[in-house]
C-alpha atoms as a PDB file:
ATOM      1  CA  UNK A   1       0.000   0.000   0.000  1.00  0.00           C
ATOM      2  CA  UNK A   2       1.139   3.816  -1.143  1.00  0.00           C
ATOM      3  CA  UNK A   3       1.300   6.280   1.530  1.00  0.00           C
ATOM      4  CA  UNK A   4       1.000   9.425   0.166  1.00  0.00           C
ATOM      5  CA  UNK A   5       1.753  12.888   2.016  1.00  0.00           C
ATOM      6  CA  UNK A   6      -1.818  14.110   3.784  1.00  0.00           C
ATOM      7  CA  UNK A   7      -3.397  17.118   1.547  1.00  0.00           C
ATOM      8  CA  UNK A   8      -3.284  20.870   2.823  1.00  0.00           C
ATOM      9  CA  UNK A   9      -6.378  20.617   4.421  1.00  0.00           C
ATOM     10  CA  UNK A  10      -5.631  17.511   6.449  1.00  0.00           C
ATOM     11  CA  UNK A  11      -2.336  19.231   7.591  1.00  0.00           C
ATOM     12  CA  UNK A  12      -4.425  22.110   8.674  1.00  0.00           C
ATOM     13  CA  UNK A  13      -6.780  20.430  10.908  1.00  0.00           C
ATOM     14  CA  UNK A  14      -3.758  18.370  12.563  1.00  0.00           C
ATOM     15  CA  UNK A  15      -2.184  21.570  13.137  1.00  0.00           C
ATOM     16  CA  UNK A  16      -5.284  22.993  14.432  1.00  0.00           C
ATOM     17  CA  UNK A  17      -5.614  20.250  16.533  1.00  0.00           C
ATOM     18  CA  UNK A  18      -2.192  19.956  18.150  1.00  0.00           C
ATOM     19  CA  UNK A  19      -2.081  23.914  18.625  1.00  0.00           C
ATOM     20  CA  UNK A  20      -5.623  24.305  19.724  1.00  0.00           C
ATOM     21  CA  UNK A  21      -5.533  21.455  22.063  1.00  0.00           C
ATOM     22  CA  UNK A  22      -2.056  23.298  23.513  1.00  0.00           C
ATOM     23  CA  UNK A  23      -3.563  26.483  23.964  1.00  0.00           C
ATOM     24  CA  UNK A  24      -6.662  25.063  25.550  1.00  0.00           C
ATOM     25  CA  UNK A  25      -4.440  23.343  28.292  1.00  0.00           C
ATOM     26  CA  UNK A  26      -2.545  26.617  28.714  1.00  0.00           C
ATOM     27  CA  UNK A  27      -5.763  28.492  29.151  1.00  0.00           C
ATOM     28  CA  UNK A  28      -7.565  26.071  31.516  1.00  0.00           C
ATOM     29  CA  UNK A  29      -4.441  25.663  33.485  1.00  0.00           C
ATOM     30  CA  UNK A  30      -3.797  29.642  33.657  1.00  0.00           C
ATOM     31  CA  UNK A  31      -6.724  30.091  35.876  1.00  0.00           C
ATOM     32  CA  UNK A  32      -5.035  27.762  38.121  1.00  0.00           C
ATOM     33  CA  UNK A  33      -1.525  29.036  38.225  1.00  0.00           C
ATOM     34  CA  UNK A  34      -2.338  32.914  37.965  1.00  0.00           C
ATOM     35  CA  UNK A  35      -5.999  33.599  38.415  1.00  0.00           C
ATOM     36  CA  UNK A  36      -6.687  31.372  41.118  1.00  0.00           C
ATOM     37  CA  UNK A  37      -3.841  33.023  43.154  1.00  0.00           C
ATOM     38  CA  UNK A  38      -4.287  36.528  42.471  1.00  0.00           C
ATOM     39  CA  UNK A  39      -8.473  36.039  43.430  1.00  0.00           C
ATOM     40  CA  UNK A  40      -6.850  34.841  46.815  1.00  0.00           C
ATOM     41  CA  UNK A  41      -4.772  37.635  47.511  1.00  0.00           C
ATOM     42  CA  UNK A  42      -8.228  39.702  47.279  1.00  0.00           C
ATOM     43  CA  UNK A  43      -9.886  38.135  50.089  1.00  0.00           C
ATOM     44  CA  UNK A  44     -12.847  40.372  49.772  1.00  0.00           C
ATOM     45  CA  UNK A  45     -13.046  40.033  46.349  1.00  0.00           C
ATOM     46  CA  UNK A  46     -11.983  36.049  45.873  1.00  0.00           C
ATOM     47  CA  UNK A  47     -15.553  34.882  45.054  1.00  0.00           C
ATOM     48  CA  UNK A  48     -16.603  37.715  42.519  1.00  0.00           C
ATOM     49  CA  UNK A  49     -13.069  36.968  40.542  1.00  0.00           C
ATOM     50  CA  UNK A  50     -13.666  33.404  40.356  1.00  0.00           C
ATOM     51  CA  UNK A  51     -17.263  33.653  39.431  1.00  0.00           C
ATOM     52  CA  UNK A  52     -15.418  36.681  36.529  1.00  0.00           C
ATOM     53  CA  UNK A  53     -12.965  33.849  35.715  1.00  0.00           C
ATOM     54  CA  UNK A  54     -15.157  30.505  36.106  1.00  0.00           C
ATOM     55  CA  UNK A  55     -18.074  32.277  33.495  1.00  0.00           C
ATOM     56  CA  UNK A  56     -15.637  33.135  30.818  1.00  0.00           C
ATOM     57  CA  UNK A  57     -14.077  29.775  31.020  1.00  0.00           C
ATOM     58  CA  UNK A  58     -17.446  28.433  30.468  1.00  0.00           C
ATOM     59  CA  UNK A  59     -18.636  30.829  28.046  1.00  0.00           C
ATOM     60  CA  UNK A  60     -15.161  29.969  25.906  1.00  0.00           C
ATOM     61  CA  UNK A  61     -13.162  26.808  26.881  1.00  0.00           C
ATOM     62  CA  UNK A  62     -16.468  23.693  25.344  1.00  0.00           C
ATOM     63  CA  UNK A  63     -16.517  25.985  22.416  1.00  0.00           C
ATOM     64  CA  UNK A  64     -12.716  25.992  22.035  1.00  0.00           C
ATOM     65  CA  UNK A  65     -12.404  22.148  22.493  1.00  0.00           C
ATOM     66  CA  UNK A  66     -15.612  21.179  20.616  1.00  0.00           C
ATOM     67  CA  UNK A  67     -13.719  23.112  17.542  1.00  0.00           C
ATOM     68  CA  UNK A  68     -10.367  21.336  18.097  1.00  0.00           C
ATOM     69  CA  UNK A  69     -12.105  17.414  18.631  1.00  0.00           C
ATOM     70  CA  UNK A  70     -14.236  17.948  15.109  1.00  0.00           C
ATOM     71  CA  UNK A  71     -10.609  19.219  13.714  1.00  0.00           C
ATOM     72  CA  UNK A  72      -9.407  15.919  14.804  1.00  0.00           C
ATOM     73  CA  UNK A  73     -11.925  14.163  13.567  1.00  0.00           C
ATOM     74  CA  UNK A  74     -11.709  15.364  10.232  1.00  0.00           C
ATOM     75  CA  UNK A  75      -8.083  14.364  10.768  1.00  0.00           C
ATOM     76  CA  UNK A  76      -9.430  10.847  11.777  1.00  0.00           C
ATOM     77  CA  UNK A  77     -11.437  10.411   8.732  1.00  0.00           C
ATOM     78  CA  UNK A  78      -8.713  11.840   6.393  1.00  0.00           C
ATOM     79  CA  UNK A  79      -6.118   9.422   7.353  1.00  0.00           C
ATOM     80  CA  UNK A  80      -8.263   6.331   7.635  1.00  0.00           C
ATOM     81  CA  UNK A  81      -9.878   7.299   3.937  1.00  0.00           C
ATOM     82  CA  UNK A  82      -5.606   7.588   2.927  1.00  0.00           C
ATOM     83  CA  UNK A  83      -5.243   4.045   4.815  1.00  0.00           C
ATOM     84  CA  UNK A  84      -2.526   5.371   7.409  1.00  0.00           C
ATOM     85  CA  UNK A  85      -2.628   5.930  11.063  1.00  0.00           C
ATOM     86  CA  UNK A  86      -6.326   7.603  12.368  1.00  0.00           C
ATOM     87  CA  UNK A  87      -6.947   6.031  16.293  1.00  0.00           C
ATOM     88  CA  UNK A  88      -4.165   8.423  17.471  1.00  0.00           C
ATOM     89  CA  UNK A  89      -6.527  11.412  16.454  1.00  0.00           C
ATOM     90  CA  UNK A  90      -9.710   9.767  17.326  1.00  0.00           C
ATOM     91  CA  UNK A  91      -8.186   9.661  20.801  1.00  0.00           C
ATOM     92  CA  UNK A  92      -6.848  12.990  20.705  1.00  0.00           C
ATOM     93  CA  UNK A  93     -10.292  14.495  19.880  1.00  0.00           C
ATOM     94  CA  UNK A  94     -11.537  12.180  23.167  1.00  0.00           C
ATOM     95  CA  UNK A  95      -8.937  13.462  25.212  1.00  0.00           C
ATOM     96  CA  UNK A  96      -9.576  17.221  24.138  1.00  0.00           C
ATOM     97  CA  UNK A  97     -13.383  17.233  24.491  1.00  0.00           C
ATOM     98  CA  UNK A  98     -13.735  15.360  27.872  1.00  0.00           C
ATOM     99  CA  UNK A  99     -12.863  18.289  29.766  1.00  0.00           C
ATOM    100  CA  UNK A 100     -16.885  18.398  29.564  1.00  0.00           C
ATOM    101  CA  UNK A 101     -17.544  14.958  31.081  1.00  0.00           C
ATOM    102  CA  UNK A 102     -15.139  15.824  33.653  1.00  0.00           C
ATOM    103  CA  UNK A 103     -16.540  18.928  34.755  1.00  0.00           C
ATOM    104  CA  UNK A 104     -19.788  17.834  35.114  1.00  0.00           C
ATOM    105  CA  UNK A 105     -18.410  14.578  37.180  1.00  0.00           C
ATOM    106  CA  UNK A 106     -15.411  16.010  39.252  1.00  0.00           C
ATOM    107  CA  UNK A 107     -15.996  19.520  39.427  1.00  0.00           C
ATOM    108  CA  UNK A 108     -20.043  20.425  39.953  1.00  0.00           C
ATOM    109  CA  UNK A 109     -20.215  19.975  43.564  1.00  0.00           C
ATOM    110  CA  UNK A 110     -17.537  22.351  43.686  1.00  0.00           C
ATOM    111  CA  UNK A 111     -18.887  24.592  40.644  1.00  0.00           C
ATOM    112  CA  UNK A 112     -22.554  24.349  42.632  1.00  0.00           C
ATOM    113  CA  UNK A 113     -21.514  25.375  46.185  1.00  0.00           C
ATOM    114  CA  UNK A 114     -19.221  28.461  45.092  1.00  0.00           C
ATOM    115  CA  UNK A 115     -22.266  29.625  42.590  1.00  0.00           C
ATOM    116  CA  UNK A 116     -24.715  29.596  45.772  1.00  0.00           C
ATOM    117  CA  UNK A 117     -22.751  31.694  47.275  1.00  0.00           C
ATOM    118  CA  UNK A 118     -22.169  34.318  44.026  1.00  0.00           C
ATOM    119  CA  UNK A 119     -26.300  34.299  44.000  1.00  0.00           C
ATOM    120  CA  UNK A 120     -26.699  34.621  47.764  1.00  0.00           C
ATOM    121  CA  UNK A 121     -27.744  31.236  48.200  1.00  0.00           C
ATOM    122  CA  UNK A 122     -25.498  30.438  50.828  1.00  0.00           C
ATOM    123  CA  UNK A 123     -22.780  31.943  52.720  1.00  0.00           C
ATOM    124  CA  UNK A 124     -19.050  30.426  52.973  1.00  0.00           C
ATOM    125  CA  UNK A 125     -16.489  31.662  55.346  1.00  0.00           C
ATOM    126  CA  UNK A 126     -13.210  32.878  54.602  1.00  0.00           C
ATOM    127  CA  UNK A 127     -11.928  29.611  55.385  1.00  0.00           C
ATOM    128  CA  UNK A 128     -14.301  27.721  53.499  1.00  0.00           C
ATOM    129  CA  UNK A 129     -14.354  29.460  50.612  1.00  0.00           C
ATOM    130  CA  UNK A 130     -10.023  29.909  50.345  1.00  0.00           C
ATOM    131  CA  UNK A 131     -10.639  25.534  50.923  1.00  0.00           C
ATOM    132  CA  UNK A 132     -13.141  25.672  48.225  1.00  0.00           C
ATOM    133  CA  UNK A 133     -11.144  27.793  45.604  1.00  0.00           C
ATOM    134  CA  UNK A 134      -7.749  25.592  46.526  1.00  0.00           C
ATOM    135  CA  UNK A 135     -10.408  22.671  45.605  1.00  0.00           C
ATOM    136  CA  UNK A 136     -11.251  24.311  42.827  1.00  0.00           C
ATOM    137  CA  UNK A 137      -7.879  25.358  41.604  1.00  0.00           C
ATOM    138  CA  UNK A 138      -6.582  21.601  41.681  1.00  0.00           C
ATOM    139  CA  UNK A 139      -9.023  19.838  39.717  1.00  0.00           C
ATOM    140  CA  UNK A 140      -9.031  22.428  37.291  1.00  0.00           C
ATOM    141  CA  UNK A 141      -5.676  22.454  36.698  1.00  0.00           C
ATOM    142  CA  UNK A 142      -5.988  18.412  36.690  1.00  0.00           C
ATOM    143  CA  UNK A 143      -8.301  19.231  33.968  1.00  0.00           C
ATOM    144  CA  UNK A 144      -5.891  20.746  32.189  1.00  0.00           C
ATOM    145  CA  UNK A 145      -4.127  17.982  31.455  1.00  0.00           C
ATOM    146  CA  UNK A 146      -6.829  16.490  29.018  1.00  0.00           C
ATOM    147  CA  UNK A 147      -6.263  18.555  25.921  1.00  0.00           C
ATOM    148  CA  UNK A 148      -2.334  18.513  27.165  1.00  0.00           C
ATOM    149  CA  UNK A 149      -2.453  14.713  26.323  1.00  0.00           C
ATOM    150  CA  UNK A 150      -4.407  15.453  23.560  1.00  0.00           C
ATOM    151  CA  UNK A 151      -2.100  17.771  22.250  1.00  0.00           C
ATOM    152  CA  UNK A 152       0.673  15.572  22.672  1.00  0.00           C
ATOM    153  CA  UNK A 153      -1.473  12.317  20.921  1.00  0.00           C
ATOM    154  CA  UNK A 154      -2.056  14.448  17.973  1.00  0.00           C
ATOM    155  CA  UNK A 155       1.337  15.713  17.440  1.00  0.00           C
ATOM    156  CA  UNK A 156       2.541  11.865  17.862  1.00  0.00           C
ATOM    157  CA  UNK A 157       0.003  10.229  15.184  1.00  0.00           C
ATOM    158  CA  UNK A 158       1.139  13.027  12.929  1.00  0.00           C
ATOM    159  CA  UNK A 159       4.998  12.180  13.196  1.00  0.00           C
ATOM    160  CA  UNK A 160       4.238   8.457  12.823  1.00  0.00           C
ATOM    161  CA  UNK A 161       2.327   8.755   9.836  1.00  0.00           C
END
């Protein structure tokens, strides 16, 4: 069997994918390593930056990995319709998008006591909120790590095929 080079637009969703899938991880984890942080240093102000940071993360972040997985995908397809290596990108796409399935799993008990609070639901004390944010903070940068590996997977199946 003839393995012939991928076409322009195949190279552009791999590259989309690998770099999208990067950037995603850097994102996701920045609210971790900087945001995070800084909202802590403003005590009285710690819940409204989250709440700042958490709703542009949600407005942004499924969009963001929803675009890179269907890049993959296309990937996928491409090199299984060219007979060479197209798992590697399936998984990548898997890896990139299940920062949704996570969320909802791992993070919404978190993500539901912090927004009671931001509405008035419910009040937390200093303590229990900087516990909550710290919380927070590591399975989100845990989460981070999804399009990281997907990034990585993507770039991989590229070089091998």
């Amino acid at each position: 069997m003839s393995v012939t080079a991928p076409p322009p637009g195949a190279l552009v969703a791999v590259a989309t994918g690998v770099v999208g899938a990067g950037w995603l991880s850097g994102a996701i984890a920045n609210f971790s390593i900087i945001g995070m942080p800084t909202a802590q240093s403003i005590p009285q102000s710690t819940l409204e930056i989250w709440h700042g940071l958490f709703t542009r993360g949600m407005a942004a972040m499924p969009k963001v990995a929803g675009t890179v997985a269907l890049a993959y995908a296309y990937a996928a397809y491409d090199a299984h319709s060219r007979g060479t290596s197209w798992k590697g990108y399936l998984s990548a796409a898997a890896l990139v998008i299940s920062i949704v399935p996570f969320t909802i799993v791992f993070m919404t008990p978190t993500n539901s006591t912090l927004l009671a609070a931001v509405s008035g639901q419910s009040v937390l004390s200093q303590a229990t909120l900087s516990e909550l944010i710290r919380k927070w903070s590591f399975l989100n940068i845990t989460r981070s790590f999804l399009p990281l590996l997907g990034a990585a997977t993507g770039f991989v199946t590229f070089l091998r095929n």
